[in-house]
C-alpha atoms as a PDB file:
ATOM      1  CA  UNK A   1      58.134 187.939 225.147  1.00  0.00           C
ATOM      2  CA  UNK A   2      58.720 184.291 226.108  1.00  0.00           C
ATOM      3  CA  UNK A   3      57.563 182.443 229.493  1.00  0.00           C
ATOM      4  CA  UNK A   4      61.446 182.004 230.461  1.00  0.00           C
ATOM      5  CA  UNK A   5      64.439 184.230 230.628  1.00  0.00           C
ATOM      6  CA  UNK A   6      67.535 182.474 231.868  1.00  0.00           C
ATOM      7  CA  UNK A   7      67.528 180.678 228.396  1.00  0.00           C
ATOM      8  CA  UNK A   8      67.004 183.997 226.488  1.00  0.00           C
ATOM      9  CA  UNK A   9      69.959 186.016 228.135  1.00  0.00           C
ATOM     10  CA  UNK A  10      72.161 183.387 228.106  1.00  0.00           C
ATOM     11  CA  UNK A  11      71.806 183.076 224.201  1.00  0.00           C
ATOM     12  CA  UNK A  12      71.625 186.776 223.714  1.00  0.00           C
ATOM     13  CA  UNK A  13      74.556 187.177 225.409  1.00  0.00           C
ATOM     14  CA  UNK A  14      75.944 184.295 223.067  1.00  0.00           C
ATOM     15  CA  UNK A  15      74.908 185.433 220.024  1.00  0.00           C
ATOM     16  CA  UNK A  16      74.820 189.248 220.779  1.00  0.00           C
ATOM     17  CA  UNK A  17      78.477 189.495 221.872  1.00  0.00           C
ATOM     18  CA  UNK A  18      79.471 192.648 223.272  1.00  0.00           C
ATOM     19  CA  UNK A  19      75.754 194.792 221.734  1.00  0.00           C
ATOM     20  CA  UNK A  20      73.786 192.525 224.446  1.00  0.00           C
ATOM     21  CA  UNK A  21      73.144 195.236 226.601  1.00  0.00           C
ATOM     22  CA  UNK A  22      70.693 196.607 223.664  1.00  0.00           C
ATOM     23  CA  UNK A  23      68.689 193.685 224.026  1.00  0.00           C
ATOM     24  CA  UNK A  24      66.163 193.331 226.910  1.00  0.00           C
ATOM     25  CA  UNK A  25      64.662 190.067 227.633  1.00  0.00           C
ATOM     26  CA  UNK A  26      60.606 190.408 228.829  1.00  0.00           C
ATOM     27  CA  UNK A  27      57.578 188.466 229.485  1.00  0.00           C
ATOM     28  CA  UNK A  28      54.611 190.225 229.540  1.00  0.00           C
ATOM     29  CA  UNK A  29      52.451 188.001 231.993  1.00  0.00           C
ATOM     30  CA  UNK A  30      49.551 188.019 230.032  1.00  0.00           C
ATOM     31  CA  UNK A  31      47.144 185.909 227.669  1.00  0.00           C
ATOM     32  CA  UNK A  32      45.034 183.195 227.565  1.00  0.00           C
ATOM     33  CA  UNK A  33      44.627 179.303 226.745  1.00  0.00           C
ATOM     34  CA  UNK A  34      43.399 180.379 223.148  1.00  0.00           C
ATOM     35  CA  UNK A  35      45.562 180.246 220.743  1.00  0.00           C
ATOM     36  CA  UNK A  36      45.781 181.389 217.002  1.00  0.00           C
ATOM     37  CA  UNK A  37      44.645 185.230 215.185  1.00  0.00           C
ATOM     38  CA  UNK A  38      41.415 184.880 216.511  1.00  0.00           C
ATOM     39  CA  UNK A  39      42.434 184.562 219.873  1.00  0.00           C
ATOM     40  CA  UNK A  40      43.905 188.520 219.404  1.00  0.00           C
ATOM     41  CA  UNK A  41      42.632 191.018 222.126  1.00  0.00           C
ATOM     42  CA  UNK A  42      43.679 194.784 221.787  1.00  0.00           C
ATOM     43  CA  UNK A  43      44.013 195.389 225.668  1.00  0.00           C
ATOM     44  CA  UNK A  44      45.937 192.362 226.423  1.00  0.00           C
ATOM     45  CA  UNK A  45      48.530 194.276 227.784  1.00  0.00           C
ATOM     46  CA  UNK A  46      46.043 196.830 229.749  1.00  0.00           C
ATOM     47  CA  UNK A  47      46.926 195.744 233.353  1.00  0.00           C
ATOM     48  CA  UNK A  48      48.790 193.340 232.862  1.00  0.00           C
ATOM     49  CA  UNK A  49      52.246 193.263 234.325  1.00  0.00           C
ATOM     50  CA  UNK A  50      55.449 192.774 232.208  1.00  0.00           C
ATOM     51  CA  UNK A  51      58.629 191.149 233.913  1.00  0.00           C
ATOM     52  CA  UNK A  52      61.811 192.745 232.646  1.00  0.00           C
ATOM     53  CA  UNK A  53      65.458 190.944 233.016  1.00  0.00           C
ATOM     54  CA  UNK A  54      67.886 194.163 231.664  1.00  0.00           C
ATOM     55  CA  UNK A  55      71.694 192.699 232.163  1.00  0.00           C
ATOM     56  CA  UNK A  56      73.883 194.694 234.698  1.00  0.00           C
ATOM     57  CA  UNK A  57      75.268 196.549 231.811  1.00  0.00           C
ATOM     58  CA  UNK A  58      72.069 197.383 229.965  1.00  0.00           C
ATOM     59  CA  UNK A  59      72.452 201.509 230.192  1.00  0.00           C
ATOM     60  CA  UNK A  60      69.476 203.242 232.634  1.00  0.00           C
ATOM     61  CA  UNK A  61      68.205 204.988 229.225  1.00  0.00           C
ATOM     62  CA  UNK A  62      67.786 201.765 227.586  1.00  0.00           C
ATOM     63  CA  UNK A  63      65.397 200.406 230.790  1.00  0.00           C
ATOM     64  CA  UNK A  64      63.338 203.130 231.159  1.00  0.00           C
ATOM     65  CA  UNK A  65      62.500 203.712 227.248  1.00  0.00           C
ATOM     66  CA  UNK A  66      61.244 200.329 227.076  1.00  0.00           C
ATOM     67  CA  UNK A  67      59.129 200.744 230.354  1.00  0.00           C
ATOM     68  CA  UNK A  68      57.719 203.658 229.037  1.00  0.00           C
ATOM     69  CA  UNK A  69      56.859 201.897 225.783  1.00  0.00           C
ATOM     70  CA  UNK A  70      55.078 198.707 227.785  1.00  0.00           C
ATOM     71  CA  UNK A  71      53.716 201.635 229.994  1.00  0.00           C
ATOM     72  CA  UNK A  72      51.977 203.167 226.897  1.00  0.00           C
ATOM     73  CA  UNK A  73      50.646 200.376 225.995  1.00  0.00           C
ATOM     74  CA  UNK A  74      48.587 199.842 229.452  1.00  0.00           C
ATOM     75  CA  UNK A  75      51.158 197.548 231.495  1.00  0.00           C
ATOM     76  CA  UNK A  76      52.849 197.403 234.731  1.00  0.00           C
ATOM     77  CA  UNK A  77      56.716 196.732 234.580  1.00  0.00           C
ATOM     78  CA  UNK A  78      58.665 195.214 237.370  1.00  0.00           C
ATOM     79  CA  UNK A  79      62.616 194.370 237.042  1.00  0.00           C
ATOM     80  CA  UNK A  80      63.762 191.013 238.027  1.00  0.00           C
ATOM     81  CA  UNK A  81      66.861 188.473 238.176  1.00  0.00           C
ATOM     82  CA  UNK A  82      66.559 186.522 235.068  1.00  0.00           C
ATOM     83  CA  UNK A  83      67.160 183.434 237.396  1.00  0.00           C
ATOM     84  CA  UNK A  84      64.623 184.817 240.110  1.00  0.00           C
ATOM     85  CA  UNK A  85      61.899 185.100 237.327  1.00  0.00           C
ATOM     86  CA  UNK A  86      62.274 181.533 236.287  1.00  0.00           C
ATOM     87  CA  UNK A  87      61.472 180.269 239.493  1.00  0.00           C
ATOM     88  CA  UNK A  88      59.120 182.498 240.281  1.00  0.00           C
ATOM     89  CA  UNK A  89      56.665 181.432 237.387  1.00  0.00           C
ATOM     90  CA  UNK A  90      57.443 178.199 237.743  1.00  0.00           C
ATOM     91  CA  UNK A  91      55.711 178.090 240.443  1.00  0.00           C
ATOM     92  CA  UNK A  92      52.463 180.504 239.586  1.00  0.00           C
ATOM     93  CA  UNK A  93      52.340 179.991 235.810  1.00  0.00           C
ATOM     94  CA  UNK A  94      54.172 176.823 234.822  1.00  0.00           C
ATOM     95  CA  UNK A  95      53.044 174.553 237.507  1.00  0.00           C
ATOM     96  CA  UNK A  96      49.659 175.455 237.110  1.00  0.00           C
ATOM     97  CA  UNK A  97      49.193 174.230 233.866  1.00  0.00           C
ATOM     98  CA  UNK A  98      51.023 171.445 234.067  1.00  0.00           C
ATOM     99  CA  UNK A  99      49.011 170.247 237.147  1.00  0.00           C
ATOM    100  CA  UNK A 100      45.468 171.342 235.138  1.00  0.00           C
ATOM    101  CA  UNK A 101      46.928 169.227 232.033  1.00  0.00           C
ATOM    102  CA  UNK A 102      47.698 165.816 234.611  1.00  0.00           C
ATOM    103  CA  UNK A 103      44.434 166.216 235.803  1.00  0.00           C
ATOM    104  CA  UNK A 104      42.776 166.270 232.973  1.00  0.00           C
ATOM    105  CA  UNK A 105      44.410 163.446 231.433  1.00  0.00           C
ATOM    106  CA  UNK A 106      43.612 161.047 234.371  1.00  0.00           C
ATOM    107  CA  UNK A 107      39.929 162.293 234.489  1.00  0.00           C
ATOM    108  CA  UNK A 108      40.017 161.006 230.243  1.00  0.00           C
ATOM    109  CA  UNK A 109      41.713 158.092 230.792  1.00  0.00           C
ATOM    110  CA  UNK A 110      38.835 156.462 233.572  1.00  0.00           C
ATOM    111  CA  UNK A 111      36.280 154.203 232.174  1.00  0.00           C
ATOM    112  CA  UNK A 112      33.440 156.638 233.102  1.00  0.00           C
ATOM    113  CA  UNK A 113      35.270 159.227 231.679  1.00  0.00           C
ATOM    114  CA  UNK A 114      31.964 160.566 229.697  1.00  0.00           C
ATOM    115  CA  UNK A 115      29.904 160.341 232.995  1.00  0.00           C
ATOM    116  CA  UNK A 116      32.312 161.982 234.990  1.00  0.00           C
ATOM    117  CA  UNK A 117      32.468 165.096 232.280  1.00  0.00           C
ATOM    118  CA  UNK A 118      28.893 165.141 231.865  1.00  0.00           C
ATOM    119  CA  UNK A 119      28.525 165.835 235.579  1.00  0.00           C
ATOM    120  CA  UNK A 120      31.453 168.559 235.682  1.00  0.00           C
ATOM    121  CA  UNK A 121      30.920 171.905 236.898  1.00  0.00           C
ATOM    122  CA  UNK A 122      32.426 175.516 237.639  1.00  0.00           C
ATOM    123  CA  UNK A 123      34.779 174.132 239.896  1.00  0.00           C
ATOM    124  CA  UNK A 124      36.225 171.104 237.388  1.00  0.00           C
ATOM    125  CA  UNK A 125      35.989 174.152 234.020  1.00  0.00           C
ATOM    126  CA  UNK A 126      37.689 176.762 236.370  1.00  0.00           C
ATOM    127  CA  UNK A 127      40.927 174.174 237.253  1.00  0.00           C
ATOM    128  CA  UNK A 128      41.225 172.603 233.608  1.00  0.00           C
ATOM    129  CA  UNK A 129      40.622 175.744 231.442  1.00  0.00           C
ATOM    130  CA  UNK A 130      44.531 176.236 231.456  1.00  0.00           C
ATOM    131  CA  UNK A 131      44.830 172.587 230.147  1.00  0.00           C
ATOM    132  CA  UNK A 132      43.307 173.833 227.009  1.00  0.00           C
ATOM    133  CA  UNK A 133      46.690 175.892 225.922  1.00  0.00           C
ATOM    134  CA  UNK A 134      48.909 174.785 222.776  1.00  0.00           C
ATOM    135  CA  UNK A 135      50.709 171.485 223.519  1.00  0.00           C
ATOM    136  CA  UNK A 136      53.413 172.872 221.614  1.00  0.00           C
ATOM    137  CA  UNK A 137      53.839 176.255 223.349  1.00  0.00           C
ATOM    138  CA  UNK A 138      53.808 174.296 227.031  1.00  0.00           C
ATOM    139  CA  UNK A 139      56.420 171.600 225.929  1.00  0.00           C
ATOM    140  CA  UNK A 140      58.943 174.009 225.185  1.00  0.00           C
ATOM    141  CA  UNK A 141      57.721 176.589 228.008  1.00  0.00           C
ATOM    142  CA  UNK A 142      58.484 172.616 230.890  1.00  0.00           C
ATOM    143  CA  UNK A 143      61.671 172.208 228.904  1.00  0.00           C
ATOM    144  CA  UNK A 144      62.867 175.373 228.814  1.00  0.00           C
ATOM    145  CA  UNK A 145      62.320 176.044 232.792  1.00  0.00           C
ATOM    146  CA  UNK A 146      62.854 172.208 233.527  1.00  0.00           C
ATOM    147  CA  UNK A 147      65.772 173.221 236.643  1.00  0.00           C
ATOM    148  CA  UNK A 148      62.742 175.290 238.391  1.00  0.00           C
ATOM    149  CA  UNK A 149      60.011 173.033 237.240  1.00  0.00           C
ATOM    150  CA  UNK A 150      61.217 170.180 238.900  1.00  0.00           C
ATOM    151  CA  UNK A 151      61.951 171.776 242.491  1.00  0.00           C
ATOM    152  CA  UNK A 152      58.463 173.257 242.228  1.00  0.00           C
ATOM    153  CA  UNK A 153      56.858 169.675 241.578  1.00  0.00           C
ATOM    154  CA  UNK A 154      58.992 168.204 244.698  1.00  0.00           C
ATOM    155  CA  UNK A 155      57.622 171.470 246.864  1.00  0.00           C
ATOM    156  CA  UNK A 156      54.260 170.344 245.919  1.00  0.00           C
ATOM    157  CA  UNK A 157      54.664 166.254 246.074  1.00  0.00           C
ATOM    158  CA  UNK A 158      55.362 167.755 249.877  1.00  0.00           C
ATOM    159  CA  UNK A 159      52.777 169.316 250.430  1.00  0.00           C
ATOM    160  CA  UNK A 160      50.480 167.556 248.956  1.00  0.00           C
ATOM    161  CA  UNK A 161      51.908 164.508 251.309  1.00  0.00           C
ATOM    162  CA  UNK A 162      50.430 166.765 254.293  1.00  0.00           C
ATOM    163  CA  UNK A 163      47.433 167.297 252.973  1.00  0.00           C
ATOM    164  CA  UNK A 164      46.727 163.645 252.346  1.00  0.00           C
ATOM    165  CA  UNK A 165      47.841 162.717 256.084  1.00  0.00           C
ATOM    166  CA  UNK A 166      45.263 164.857 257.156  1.00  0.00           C
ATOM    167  CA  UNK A 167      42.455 163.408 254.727  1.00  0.00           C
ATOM    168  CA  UNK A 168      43.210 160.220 256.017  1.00  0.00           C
ATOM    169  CA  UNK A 169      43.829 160.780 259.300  1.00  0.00           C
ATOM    170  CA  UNK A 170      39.332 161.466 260.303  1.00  0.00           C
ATOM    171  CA  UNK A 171      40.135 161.462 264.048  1.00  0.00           C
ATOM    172  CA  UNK A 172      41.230 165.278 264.018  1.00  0.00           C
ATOM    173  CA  UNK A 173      39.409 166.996 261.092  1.00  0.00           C
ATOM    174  CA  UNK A 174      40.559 170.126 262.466  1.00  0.00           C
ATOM    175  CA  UNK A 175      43.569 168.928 260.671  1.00  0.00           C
ATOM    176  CA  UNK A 176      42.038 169.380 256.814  1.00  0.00           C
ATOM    177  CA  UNK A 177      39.822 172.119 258.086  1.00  0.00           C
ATOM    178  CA  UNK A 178      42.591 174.333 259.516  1.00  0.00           C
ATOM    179  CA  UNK A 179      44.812 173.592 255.965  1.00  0.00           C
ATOM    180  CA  UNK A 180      41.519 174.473 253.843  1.00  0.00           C
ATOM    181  CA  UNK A 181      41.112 177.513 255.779  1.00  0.00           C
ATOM    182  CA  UNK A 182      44.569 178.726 255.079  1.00  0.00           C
ATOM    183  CA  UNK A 183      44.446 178.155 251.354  1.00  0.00           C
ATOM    184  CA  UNK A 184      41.053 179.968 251.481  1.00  0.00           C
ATOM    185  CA  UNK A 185      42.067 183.345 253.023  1.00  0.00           C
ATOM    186  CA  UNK A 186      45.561 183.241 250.952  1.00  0.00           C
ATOM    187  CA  UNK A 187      43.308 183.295 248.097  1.00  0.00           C
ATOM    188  CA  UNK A 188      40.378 185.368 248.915  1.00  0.00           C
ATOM    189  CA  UNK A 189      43.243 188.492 249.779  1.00  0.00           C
ATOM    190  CA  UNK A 190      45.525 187.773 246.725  1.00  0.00           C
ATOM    191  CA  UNK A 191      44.509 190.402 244.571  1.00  0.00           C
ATOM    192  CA  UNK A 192      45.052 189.206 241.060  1.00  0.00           C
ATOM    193  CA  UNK A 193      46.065 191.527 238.181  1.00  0.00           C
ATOM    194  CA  UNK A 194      45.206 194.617 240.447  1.00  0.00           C
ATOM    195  CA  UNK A 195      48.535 193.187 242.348  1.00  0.00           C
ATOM    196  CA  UNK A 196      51.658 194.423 242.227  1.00  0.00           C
ATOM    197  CA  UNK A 197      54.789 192.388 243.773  1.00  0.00           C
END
């Protein structure tokens, strides 16, 4: 039920030997930054989808017993590449947090830090809520996926280039307005856990 499956077939497959194909690596895409037995919910998996990576030779049977189990418990399955999955939340899970935990630190580490806090609002508690997560749990999750990690932060460093051009650049503000725009609408019609890839 780990954040990463490349790692997690390649050692089953290791370890497993030829009774691999019993085992069925998953991530159920669900949770929250708390951490610890009072952070338990009883419909954390009720709408929440659950990423499955069967092998090749991981019998039909097999799969759909398992979906039916996560089903039962309230969750949407989808079947993915191993590889494919990796990537994937790399870029809308891992990144994320790692982003919300740099931003955090650099807010702590100015000399008005306490100022700046005492004026934050929605907007700064909605972005660094995720940077609240266990350390521990996020080390390992970077490490893990550090192949996909890394392509995701040069992606970003890219775009985020662009988006700095057109802060600086005040003779077209169309420029920022038509890049703000974009993000907007992208995010006003995701549809969150109601969506299904």
């Amino acid at each position: 039920a780990g954040s990463t499956k490349s790692d997690v077939a390649r050692l089953a497959r290791d370890i497993l030997g030829d009774r691999h194909p019993q085992f069925i690596p998953g991530h159920p895409v669900a949770g929250s930054e708390m951490t610890g037995p009072e952070a338990a919910d009883p419909l954390l998996y009720h709408g929440c989808k659950v990423v499955l990576t069967p092998f090749d030779e991981t019998p039909g049977a097999v799969q759909h017993r398992l979906i039916r189990i996560w089903e039962a418990c309230g969750a949407r399955v989808l079947l993915m590449d191993p590889v494919a999955h990796d990537q994937a939340l790399a870029s809308v899970s891992h990144l994320p947090h790692f982003l919300s935990a740099v931003y955090m630190g650099q807010v702590v580490r100015t000399q008005d830090a306490d100022t700046r806090l005492n004026l934050a609002g929605t907007g700064f508690r909605d972005f660094t809520r995720i940077a609240a997560g266990s350390p521990e749990v996020w080390r390992d999750i970077f490490f893990s996926n550090r192949a996909a990690m890394l392509r995701e932060l040069d992606d970003f460093e890219q775009v985020l280039k662009i988006w700095r051009a057109a802060l600086e650049d005040d003779t077209h503000p169309g420029t920022l307005e038509a890049l703000l725009d974009q993000s907007a609408l992208a995010r006003r019609f995701w549809g969150g856990r109601s969506q299904m890839p």
